[in-house]
Protein backbone atom coordinates (compact mmCIF):
# COMPACT_ATOMS: atom_id res chain seq x y z
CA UNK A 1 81.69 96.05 97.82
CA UNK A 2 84.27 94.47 99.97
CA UNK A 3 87.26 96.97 100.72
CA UNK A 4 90.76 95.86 101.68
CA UNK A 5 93.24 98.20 103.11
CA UNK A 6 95.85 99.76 105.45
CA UNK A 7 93.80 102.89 105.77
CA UNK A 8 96.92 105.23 104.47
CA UNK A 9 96.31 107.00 101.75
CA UNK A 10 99.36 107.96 99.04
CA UNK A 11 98.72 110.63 96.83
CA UNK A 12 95.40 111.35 95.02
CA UNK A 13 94.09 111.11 91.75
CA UNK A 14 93.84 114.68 91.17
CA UNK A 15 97.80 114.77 93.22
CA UNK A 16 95.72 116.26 96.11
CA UNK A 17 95.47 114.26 99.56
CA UNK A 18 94.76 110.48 99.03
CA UNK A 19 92.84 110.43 102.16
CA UNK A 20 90.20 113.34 100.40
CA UNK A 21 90.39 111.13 97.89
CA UNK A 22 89.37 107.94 99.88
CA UNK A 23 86.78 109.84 102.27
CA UNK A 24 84.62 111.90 99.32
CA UNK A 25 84.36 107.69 97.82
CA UNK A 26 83.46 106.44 100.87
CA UNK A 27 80.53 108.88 101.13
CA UNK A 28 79.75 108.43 97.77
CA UNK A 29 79.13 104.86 97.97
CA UNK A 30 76.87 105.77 101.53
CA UNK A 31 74.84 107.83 99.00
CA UNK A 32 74.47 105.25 96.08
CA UNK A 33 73.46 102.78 98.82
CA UNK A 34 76.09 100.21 98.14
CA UNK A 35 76.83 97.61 100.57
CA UNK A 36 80.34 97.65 101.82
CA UNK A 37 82.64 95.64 104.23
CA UNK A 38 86.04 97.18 104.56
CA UNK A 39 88.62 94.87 106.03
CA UNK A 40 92.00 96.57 107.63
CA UNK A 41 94.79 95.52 107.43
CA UNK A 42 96.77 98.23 109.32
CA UNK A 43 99.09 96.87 111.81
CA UNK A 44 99.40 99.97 113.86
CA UNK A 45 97.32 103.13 113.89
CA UNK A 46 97.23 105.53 110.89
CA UNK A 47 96.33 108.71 112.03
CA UNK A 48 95.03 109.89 108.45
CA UNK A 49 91.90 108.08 107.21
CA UNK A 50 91.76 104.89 108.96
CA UNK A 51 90.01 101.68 107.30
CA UNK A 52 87.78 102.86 110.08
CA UNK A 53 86.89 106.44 109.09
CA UNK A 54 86.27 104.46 105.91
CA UNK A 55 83.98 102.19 106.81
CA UNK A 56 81.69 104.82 108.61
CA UNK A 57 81.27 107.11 105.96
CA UNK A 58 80.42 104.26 103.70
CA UNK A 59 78.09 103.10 106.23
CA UNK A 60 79.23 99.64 106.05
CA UNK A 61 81.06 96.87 108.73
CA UNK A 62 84.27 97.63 109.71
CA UNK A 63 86.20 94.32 110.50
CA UNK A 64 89.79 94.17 111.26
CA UNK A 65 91.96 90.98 110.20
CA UNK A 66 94.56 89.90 112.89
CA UNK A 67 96.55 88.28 110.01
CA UNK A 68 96.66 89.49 106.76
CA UNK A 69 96.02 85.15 104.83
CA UNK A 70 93.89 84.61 101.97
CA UNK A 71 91.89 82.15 103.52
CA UNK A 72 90.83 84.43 106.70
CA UNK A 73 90.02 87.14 104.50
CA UNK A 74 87.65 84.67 102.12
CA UNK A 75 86.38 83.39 105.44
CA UNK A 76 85.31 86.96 106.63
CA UNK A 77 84.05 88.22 103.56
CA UNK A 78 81.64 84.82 103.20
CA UNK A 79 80.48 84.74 106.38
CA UNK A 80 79.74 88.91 106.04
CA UNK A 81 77.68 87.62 102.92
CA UNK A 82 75.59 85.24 104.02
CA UNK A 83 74.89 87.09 107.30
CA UNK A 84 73.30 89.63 105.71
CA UNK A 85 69.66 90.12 105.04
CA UNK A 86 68.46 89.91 101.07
């Protein structure tokens, strides 16, 4: 599962805290054993939630575009892909 965001949550599905919303996922996709790459595309620091949090409780990479360009993010994501073991 590839990932892409700022790391700021709005508000959440049940009108809660997005960034409940986003961390209880990200731990449920740790549990289900999903394979996950989340690319940020934050240009500053969010203190809520980070792409970073994110990527930790979904146990996956964490990899942070300096340039948000279709063609670096299809880059990443391939080379994530074939890097990893079958």
């Amino acid at each position: 599962m590839v990932l892409v965001t700022d790391g700021r949550a709005n508000v959440g599905i049940g009108g809660g805290l997005g960034s409940e919303d986003a961390r209880v996922w990200a731990a449920r996709v740790k549990a289900a054993d999903v394979r996950s790459l989340v690319i940020d595309t934050d240009e500053g620091d969010s203190p809520i939630a980070t792409a970073r949090d994110l990527a930790r409780l979904s146990g996956g990479e964490y990899v942070r575009l300096g340039r948000l360009e279709g063609r670096s993010m299809a880059s990443t994501v391939r080379q994530r892909v074939l890097a990893a073991p079958a």
